[in-house]
Structure formats: C-alpha cells, structure tokens
C-alpha atoms as a PDB file:
ATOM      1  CA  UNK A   1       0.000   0.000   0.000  1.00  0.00           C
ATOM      2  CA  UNK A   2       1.208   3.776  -0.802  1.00  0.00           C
ATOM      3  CA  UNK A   3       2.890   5.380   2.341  1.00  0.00           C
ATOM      4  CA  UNK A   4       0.869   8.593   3.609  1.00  0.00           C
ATOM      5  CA  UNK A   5       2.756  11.213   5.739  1.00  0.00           C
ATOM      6  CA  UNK A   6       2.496  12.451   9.199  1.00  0.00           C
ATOM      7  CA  UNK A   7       3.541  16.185   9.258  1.00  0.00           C
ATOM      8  CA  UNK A   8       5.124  17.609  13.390  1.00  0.00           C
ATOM      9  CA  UNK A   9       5.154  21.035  14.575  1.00  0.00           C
ATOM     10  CA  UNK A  10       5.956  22.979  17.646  1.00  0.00           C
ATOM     11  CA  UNK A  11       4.739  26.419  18.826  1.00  0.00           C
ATOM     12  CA  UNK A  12       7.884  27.670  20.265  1.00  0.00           C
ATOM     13  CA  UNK A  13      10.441  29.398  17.997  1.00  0.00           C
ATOM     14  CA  UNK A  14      13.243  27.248  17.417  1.00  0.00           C
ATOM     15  CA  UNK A  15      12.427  24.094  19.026  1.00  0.00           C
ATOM     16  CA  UNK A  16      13.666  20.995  17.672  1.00  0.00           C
ATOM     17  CA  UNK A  17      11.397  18.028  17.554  1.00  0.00           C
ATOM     18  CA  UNK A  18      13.070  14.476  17.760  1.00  0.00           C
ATOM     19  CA  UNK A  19      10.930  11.171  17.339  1.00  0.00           C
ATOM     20  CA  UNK A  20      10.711   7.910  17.489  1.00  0.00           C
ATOM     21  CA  UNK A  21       8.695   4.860  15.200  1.00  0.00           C
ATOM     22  CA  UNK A  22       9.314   1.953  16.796  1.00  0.00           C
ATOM     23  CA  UNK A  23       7.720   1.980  20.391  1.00  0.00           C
ATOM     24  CA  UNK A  24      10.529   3.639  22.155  1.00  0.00           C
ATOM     25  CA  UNK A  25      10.369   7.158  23.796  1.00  0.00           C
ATOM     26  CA  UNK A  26      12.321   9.673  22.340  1.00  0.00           C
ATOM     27  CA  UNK A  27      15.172  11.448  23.462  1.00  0.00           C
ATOM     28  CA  UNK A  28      17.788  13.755  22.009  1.00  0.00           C
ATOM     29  CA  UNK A  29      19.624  11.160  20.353  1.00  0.00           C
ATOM     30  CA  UNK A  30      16.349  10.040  18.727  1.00  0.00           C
ATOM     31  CA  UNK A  31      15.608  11.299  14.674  1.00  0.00           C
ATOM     32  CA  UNK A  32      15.307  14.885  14.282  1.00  0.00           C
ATOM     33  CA  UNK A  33      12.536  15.913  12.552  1.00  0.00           C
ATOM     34  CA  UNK A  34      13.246  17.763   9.305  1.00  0.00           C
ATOM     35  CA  UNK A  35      10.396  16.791   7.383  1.00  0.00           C
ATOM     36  CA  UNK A  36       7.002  14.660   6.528  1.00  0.00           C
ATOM     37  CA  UNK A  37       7.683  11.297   8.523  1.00  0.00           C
ATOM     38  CA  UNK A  38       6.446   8.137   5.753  1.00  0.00           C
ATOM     39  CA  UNK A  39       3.820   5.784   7.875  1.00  0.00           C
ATOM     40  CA  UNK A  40       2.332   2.771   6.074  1.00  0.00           C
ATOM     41  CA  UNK A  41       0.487  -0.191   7.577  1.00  0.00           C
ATOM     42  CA  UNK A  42       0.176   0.408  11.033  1.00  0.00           C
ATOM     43  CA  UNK A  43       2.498   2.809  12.890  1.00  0.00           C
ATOM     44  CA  UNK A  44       3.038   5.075  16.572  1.00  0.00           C
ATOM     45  CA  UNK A  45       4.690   7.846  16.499  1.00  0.00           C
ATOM     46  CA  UNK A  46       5.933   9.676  19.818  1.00  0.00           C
ATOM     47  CA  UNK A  47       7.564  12.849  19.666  1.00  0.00           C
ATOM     48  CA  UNK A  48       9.319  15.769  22.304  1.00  0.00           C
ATOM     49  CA  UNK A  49      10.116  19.541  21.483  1.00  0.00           C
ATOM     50  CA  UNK A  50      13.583  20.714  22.748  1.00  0.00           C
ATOM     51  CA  UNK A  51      14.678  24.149  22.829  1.00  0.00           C
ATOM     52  CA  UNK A  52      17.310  26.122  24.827  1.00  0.00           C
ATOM     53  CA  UNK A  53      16.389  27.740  28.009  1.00  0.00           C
ATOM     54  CA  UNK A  54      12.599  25.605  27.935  1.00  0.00           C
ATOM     55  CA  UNK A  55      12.119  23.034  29.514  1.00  0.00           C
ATOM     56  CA  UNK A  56      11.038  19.192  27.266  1.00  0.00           C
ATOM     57  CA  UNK A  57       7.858  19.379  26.344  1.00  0.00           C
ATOM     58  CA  UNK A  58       5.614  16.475  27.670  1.00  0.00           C
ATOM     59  CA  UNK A  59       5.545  13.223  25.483  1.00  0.00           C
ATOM     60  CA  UNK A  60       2.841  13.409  22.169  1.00  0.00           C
ATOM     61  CA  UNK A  61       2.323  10.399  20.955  1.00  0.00           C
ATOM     62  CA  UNK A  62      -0.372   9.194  18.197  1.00  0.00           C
ATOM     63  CA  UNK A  63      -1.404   6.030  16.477  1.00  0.00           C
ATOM     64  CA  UNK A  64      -1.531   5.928  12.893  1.00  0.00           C
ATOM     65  CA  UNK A  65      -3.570   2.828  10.768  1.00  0.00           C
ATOM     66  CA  UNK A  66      -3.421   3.276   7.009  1.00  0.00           C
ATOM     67  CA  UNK A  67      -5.037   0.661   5.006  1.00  0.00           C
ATOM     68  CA  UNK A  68      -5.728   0.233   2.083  1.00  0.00           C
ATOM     69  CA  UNK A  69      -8.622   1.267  -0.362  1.00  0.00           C
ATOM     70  CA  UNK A  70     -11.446  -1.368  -0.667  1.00  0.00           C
ATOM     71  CA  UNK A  71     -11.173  -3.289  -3.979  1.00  0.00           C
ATOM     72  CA  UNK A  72     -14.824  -3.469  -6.169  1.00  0.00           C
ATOM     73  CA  UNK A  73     -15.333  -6.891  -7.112  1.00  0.00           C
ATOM     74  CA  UNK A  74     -18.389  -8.865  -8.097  1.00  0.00           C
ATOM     75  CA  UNK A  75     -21.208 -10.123  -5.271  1.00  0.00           C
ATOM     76  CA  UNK A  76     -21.080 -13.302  -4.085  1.00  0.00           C
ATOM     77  CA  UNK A  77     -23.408 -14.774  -1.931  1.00  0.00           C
ATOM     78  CA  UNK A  78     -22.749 -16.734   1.054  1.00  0.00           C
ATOM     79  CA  UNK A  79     -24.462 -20.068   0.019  1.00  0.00           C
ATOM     80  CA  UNK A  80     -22.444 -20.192  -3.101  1.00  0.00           C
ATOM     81  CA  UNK A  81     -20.486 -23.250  -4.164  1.00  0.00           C
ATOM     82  CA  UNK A  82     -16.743 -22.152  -4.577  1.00  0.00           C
ATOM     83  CA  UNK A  83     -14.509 -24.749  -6.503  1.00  0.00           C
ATOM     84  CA  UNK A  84     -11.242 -23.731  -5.761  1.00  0.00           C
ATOM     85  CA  UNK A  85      -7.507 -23.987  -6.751  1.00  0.00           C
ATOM     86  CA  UNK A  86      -9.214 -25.713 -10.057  1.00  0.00           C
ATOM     87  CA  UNK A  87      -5.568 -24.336 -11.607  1.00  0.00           C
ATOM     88  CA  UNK A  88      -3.920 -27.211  -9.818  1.00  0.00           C
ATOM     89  CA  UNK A  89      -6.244 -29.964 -10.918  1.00  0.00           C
ATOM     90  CA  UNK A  90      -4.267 -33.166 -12.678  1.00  0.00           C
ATOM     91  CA  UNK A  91      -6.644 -34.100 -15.027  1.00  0.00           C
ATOM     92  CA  UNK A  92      -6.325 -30.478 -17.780  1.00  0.00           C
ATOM     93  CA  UNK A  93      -6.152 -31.715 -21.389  1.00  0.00           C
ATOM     94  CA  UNK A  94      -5.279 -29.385 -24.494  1.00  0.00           C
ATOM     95  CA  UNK A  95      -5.689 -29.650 -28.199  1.00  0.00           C
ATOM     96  CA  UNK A  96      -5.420 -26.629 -31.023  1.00  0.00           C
ATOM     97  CA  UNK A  97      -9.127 -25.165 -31.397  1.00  0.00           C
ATOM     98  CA  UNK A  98     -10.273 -26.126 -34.675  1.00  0.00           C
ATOM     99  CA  UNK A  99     -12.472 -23.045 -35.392  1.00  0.00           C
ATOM    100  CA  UNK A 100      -8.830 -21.197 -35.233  1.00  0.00           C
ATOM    101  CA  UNK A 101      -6.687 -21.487 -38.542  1.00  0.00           C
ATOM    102  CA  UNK A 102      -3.255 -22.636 -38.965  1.00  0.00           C
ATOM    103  CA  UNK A 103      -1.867 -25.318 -36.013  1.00  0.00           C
ATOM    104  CA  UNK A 104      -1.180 -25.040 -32.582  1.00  0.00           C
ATOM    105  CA  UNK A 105       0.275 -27.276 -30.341  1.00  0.00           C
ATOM    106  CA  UNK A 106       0.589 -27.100 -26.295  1.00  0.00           C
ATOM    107  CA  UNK A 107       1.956 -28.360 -22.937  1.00  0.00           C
ATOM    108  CA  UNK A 108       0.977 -27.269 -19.548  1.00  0.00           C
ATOM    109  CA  UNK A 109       2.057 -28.222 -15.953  1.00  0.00           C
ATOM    110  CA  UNK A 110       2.306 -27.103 -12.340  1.00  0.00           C
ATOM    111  CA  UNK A 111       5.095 -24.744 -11.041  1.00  0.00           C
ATOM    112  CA  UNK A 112       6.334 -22.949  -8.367  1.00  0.00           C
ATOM    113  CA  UNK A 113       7.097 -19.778  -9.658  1.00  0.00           C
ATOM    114  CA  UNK A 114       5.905 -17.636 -10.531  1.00  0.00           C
ATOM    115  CA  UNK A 115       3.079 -18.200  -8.596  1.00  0.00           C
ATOM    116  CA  UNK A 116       1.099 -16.421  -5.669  1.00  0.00           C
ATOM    117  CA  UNK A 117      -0.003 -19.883  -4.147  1.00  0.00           C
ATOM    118  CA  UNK A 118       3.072 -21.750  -4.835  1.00  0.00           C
ATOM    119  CA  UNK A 119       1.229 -24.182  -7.421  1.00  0.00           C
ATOM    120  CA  UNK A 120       0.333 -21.776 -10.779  1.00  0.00           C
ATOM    121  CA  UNK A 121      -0.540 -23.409 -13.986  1.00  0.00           C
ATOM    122  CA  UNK A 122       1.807 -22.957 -16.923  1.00  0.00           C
ATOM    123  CA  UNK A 123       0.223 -22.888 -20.187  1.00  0.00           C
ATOM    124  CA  UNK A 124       3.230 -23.031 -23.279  1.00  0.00           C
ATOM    125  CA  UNK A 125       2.039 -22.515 -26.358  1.00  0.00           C
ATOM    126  CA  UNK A 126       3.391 -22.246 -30.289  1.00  0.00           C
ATOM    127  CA  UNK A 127       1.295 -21.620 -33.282  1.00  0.00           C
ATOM    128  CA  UNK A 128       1.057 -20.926 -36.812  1.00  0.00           C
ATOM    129  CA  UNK A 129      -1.125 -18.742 -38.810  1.00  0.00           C
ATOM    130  CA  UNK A 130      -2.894 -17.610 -35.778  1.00  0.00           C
ATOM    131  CA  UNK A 131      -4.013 -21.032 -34.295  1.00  0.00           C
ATOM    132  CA  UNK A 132      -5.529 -21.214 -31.246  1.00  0.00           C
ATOM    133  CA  UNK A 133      -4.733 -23.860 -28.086  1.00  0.00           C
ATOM    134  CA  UNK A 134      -7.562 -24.721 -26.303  1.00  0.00           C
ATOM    135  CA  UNK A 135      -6.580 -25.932 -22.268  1.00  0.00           C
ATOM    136  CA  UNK A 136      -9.752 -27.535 -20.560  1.00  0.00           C
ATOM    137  CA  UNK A 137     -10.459 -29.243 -17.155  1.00  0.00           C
ATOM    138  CA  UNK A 138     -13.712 -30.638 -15.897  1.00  0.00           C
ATOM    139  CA  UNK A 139     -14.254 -29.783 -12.014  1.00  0.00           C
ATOM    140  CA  UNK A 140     -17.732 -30.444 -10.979  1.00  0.00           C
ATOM    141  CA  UNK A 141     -21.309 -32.284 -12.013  1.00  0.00           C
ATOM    142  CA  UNK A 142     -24.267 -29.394 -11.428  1.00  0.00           C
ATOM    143  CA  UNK A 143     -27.040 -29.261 -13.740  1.00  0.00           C
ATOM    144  CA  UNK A 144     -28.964 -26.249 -11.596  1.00  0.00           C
ATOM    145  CA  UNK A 145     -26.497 -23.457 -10.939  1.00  0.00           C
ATOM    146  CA  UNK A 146     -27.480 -20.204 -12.856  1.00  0.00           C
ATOM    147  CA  UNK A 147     -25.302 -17.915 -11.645  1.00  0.00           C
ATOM    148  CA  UNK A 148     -21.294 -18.011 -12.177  1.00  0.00           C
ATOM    149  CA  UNK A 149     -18.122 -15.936 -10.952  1.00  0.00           C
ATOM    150  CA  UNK A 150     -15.090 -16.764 -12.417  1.00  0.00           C
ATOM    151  CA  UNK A 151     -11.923 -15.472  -9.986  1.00  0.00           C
ATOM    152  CA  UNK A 152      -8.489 -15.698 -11.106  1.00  0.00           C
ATOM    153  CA  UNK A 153      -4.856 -14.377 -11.890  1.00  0.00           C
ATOM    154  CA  UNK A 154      -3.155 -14.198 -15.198  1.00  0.00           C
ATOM    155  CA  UNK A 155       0.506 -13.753 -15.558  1.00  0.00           C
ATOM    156  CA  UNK A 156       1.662 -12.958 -19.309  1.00  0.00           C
ATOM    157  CA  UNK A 157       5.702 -14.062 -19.581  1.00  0.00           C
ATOM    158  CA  UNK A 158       7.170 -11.280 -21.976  1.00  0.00           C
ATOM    159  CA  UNK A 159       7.914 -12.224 -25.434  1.00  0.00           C
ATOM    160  CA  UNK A 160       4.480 -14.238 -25.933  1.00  0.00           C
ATOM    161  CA  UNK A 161       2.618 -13.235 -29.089  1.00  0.00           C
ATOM    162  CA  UNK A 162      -1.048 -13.571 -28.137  1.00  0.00           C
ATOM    163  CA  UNK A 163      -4.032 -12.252 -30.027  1.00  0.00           C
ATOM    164  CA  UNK A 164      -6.807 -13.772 -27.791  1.00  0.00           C
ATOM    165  CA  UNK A 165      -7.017 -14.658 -24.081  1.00  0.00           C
ATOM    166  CA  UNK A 166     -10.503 -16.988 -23.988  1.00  0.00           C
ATOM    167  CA  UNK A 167     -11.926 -17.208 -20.108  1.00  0.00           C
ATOM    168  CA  UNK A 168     -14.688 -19.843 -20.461  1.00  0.00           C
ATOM    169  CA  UNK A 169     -16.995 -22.168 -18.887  1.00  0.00           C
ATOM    170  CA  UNK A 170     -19.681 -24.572 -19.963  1.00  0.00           C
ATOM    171  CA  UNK A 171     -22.668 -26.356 -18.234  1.00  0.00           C
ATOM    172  CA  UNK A 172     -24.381 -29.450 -19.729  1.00  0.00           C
ATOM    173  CA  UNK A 173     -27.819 -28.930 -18.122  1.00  0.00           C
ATOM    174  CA  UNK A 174     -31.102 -31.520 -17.508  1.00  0.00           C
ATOM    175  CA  UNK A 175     -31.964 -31.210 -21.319  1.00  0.00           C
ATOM    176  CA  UNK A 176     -28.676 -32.260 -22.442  1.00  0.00           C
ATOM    177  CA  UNK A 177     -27.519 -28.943 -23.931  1.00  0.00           C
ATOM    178  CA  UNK A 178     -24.693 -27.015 -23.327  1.00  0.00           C
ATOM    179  CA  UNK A 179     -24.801 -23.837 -22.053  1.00  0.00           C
ATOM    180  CA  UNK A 180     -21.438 -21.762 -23.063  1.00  0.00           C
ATOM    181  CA  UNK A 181     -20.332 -18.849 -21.291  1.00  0.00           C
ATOM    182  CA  UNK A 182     -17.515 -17.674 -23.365  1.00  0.00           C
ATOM    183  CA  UNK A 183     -15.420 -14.502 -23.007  1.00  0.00           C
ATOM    184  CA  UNK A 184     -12.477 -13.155 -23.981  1.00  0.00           C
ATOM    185  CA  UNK A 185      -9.925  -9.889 -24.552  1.00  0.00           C
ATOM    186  CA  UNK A 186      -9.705  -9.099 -28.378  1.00  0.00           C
ATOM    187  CA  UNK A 187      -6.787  -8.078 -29.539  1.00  0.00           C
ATOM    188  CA  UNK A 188      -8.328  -7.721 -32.946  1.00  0.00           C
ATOM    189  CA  UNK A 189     -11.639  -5.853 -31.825  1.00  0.00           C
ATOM    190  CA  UNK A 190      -9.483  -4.136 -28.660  1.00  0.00           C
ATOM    191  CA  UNK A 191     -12.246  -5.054 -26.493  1.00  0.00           C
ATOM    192  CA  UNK A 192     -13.799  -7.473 -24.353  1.00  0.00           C
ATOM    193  CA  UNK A 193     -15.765  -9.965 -26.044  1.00  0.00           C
ATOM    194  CA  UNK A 194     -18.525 -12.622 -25.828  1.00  0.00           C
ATOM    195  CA  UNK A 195     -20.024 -15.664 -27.746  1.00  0.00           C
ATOM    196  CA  UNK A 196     -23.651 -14.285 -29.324  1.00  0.00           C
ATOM    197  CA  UNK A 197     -26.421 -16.689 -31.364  1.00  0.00           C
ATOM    198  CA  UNK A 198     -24.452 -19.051 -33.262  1.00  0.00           C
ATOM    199  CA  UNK A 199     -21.570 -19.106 -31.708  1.00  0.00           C
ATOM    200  CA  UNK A 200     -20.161 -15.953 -32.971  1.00  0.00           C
ATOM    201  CA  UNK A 201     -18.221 -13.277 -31.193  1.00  0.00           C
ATOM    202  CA  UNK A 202     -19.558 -10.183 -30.169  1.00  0.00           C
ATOM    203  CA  UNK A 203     -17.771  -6.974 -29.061  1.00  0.00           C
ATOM    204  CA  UNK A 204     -18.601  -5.262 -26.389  1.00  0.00           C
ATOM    205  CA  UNK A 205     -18.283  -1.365 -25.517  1.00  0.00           C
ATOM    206  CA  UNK A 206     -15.392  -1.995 -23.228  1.00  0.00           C
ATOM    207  CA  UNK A 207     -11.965  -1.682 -24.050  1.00  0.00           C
ATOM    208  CA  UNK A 208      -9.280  -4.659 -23.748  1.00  0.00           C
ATOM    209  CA  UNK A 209      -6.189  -5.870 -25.632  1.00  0.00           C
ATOM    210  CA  UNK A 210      -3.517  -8.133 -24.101  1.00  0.00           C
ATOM    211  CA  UNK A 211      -0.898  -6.462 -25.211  1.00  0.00           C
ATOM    212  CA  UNK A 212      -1.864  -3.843 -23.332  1.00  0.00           C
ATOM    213  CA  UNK A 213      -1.227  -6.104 -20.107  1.00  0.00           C
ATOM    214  CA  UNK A 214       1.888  -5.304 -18.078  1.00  0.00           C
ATOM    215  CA  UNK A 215       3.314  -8.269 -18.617  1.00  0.00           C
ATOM    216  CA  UNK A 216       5.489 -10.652 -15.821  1.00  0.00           C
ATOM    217  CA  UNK A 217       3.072  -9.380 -13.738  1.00  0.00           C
ATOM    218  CA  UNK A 218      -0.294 -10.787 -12.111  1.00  0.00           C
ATOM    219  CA  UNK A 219      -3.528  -9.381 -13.035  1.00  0.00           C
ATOM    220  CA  UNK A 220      -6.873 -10.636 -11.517  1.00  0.00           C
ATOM    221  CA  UNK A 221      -9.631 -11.404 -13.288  1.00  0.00           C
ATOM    222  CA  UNK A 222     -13.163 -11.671 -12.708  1.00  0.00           C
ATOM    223  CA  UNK A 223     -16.413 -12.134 -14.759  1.00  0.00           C
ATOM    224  CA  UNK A 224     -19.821 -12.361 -13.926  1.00  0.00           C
ATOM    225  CA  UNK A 225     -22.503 -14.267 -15.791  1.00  0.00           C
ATOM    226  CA  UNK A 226     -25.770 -16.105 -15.586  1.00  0.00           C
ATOM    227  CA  UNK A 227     -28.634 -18.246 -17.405  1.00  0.00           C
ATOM    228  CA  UNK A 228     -32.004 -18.230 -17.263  1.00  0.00           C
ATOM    229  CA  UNK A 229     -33.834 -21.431 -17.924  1.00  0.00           C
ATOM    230  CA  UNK A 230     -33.542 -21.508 -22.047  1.00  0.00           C
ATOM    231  CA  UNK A 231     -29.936 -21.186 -22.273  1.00  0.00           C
ATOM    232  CA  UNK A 232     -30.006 -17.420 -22.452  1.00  0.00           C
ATOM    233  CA  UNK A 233     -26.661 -16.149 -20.672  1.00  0.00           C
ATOM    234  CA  UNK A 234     -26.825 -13.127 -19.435  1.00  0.00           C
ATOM    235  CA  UNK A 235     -22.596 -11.377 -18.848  1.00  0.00           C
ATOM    236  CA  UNK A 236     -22.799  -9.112 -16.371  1.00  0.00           C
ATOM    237  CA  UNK A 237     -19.485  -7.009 -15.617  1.00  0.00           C
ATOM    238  CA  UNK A 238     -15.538  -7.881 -15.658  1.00  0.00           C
ATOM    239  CA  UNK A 239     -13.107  -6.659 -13.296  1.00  0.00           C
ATOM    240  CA  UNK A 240      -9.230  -6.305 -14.217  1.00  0.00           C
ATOM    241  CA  UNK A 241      -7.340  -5.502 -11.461  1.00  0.00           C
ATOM    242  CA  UNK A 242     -10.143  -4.406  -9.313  1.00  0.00           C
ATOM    243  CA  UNK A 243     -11.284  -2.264 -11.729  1.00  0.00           C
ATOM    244  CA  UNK A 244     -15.285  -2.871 -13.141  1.00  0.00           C
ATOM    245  CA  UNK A 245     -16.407  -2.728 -16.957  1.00  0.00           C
ATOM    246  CA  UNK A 246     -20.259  -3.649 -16.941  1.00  0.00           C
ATOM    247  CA  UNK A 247     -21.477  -5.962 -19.671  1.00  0.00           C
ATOM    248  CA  UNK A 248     -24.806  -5.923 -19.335  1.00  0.00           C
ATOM    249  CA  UNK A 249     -25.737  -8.625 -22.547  1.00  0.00           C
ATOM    250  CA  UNK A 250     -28.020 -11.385 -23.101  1.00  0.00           C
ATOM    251  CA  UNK A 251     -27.939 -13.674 -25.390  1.00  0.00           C
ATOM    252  CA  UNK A 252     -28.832 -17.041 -26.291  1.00  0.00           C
ATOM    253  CA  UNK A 253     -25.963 -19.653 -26.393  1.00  0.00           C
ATOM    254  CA  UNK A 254     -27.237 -23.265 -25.407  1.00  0.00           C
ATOM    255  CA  UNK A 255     -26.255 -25.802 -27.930  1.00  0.00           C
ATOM    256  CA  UNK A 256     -26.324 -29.654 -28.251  1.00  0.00           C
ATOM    257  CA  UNK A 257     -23.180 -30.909 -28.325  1.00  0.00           C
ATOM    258  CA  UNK A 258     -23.557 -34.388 -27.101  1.00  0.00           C
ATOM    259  CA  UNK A 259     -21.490 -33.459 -23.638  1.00  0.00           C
ATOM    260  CA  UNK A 260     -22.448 -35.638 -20.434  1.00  0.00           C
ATOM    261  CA  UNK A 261     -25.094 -33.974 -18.450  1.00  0.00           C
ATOM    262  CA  UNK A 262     -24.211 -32.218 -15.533  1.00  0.00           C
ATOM    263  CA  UNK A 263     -20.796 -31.679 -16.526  1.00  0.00           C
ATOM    264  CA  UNK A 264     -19.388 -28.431 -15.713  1.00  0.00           C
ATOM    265  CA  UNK A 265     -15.771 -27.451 -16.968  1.00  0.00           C
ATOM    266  CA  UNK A 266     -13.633 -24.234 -17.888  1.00  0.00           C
ATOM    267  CA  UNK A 267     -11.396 -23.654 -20.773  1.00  0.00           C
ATOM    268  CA  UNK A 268      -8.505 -21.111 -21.060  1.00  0.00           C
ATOM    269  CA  UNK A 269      -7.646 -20.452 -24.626  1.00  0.00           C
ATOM    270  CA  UNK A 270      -4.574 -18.894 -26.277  1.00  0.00           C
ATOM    271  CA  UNK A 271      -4.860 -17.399 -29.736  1.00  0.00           C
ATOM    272  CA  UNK A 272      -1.953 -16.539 -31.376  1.00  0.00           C
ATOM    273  CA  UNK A 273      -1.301 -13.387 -33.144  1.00  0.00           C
ATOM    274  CA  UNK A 274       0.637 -13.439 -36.729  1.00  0.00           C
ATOM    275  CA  UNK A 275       2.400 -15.796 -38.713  1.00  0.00           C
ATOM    276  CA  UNK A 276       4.518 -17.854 -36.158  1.00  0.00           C
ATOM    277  CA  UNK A 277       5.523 -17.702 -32.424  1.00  0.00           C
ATOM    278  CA  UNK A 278       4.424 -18.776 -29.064  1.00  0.00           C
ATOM    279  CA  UNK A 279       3.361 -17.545 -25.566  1.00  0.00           C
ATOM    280  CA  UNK A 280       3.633 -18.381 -22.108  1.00  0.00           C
ATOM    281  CA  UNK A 281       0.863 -17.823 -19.468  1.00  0.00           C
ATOM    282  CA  UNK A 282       0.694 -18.650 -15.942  1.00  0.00           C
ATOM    283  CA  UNK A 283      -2.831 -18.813 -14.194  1.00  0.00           C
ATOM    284  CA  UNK A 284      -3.334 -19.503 -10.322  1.00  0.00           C
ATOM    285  CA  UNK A 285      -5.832 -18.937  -7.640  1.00  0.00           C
ATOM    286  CA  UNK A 286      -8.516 -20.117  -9.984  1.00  0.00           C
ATOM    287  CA  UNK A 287     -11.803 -19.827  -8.289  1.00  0.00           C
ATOM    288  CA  UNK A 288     -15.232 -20.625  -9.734  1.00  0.00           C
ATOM    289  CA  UNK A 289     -18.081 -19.851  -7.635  1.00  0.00           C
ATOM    290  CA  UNK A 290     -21.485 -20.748  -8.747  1.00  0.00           C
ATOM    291  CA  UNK A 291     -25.032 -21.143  -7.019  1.00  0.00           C
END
C-alpha cells in the first residue's frame, strides 16, 4: 500500500522536535525531525520539542492505521459453491481449437514460480497462422447453478505473441444442452468480447487488448454471468485488477453438443497473433463460484 505522511510542529520558535517509530520514547539522540515522517500499515509515532532555556515538552504520541482502499469486485453470496484452486487440478487436457486457422500445439504443468499460491498453472504454447490452443479441465457435475463468478490471476511471460485470451466455462444442463459462457480480450476488436447466437463473437463497448497487459506481472480477473432457464446467458461485468467494466448482454448460447449432463468445466484459450511464435501464461488462484 502507498505510504501517507504524518507532518510535526511545535509552537515555540526554534524548538527541535526528535521522534521515534518503533515503540521507544524519544530522546535527544532520537531522529530529528526535518520533514514529513512516511507511515504505512500500522504505525506510533511519539515525539518531544527541545529548545534552549525551555524546559522538554511532555511526550505526544499518536497512532496511525493506514489501510488500504477497498477493492470493487463482483457479489457473491454466502451459500455459493466455490470450486477452488481448479488451476492445480491433474486431469487439464489441451488440443489446437479447430475453429482457429493454422496449427497449434501445447503443454501445460504445475510450477512454483511464478506463482502467488506456490502451485500456478503454466500454459506453453506455439502456433502458426494464428491457431488457437484450447486448455480444458472438468471440475464439478451441477445441472442447476445459474449464476457463475469466475476469480483468477493471469501472468503474461514477456515475449508471448497472443491475439486472444478466452476465459470460459460450460454447463451441460437436464436437457442435455450445453450452455457456453464464453469470453475473452480481443486483440483484434481491442475489447472485451462474448459468444452471441451461433456461436459468434460479439464486441462489447469496453476496451481490452492483451498487449496492453503489463506483462510478468499478475492481473486478476473476474467475470460475472448467468442463465435463465432456455440457455439465455446473461454477462454481467468484468473486473481487471479491481477495476469494473459492466457488460450488461443477453444472449442465447445453449447448444447440443452431445457433452455428459451435468458436466461443468472451464477452458482457457490462447490465440496466437501473426504468422509464427508462441506464448507463455501462468494462471493460479482459480476460483469458480457458482449457485
């Protein structure tokens, strides 16, 4: 959290003022003051004015608490199902996307670093002609959730050449049909995206691009969506690094694909951008909360 400063000052013409930070009380071999004292976190600061022919003043002391500013992020209730760490799970698959051009090929395993839980995901990718790599891991069997958060960190290693970054998940529901929630940032369209009737992306009115992303750094993302009984889904708002960009869309996007009822899984999908190259991507603290 950004330091604040605490500012001293004495009455008395002259006066020195010498402090202390750590508990202690202060005495003439304690810091001068000379300036705006730094205090982050949690912090006491005691203070005494000297000045020739005065007597010490008494002892001011004061506590200081600075915290940090509270972080929007989407609602979740407290009966909702969280699946968690689902970026650790052993049983991810990948293949290249077919509805992507070109090839793309894939490996992925568990590392240490960098990681914020000591067990991120590492998704390595390579491509041509913009092929996509499709990662995928079934967590859970729930035909009657409707309402989904998705809760995670991306880390982008520098040099990767990605196009797309796909966040999905899909539901096989009582009826046998699949209900997709698919989104993504666009590096084509510069925004975020989601799958409309048919399949077919649609942009949204908020801005994203990947390459935009600071990258060998973590960035948390969260998305909100829901479905109503026919398969409409219904995205909500995404939040990048705490920050909110409201969706607000409906559309339909149940479709029968022959999956195993109940089956709920999420994909994360790298597209690549150009003729050639590759990307690496790190994703941990994957949480998927749904009720």
């Amino acid at each position: 959290m950004a330091a604040q400063t605490v500012t001293l000052s004495v009455a008395t013409t002259g006066a020195t003022i010498y402090y202390t930070a750590d508990g202690t009380a202060p005495t003439t071999s304690s810091t001068q003051y000379t300036g705006a004292i730094p205090v982050s976190g949690s912090e006491v600061i005691e203070a005494v004015a000297v000045a020739s022919g005065y007597t010490n003043s008494s002892l001011a002391k004061a506590g200081y608490v600075i915290t940090s500013p509270e972080v929007s992020g989407p609602v979740v209730p407290t009966n909702a199902i969280a699946a968690s760490d689902l970026q650790a799970l052993d049983t991810w698959i990948f293949n290249h996307d077919p509805a992507t051009p070109g090839t793309a090929v894939g490996e992925t395993s568990l590392v240490s670093t960098p990681s914020l839980s000591a067990n991120a995901r590492q998704f390595v990718s390579s491509y041509t002609n913009t092929g996509g790599e499709i990662y995928s891991v079934a967590y859970a069997n729930d035909t009657t959730s409707m309402n989904f958060v998705y809760d995670g960190w991306v880390w982008i290693e520098a040099g990767s050449t990605i196009a797309n970054l796909e966040l999905d998940s899909n539901q096989v529901t009582d009826d046998g049909q699949t209900v997709i929630y698919a989104f993504q940032c666009s590096g084509y369209s510069q925004t975020w995206e989601y799958s409309g009737a048919g399949g077919k992306w649609v942009r949204s009115s908020q801005p994203c691009s990947v390459s935009n992303w600071q990258t060998n750094a973590w960035h948390h993302v969260q998305i909100s969506y829901s479905r109503d009984d026919s398969g409409n889904v219904t995205y909500h708002s995404v939040w990048l690094d705490g920050n909110e960009q409201v969706i607000n869309a409906t559309v339909p996007s149940s479709f029968a694909l022959g999956w195993q009822v109940g089956v709920v899984q999420t994909q994360f999908q790298l597209d690549g951008l150009g003729a050639s190259g590759g990307s690496t991507v790190y994703l941990d603290n994957l949480t998927i909360y749904r009720w």
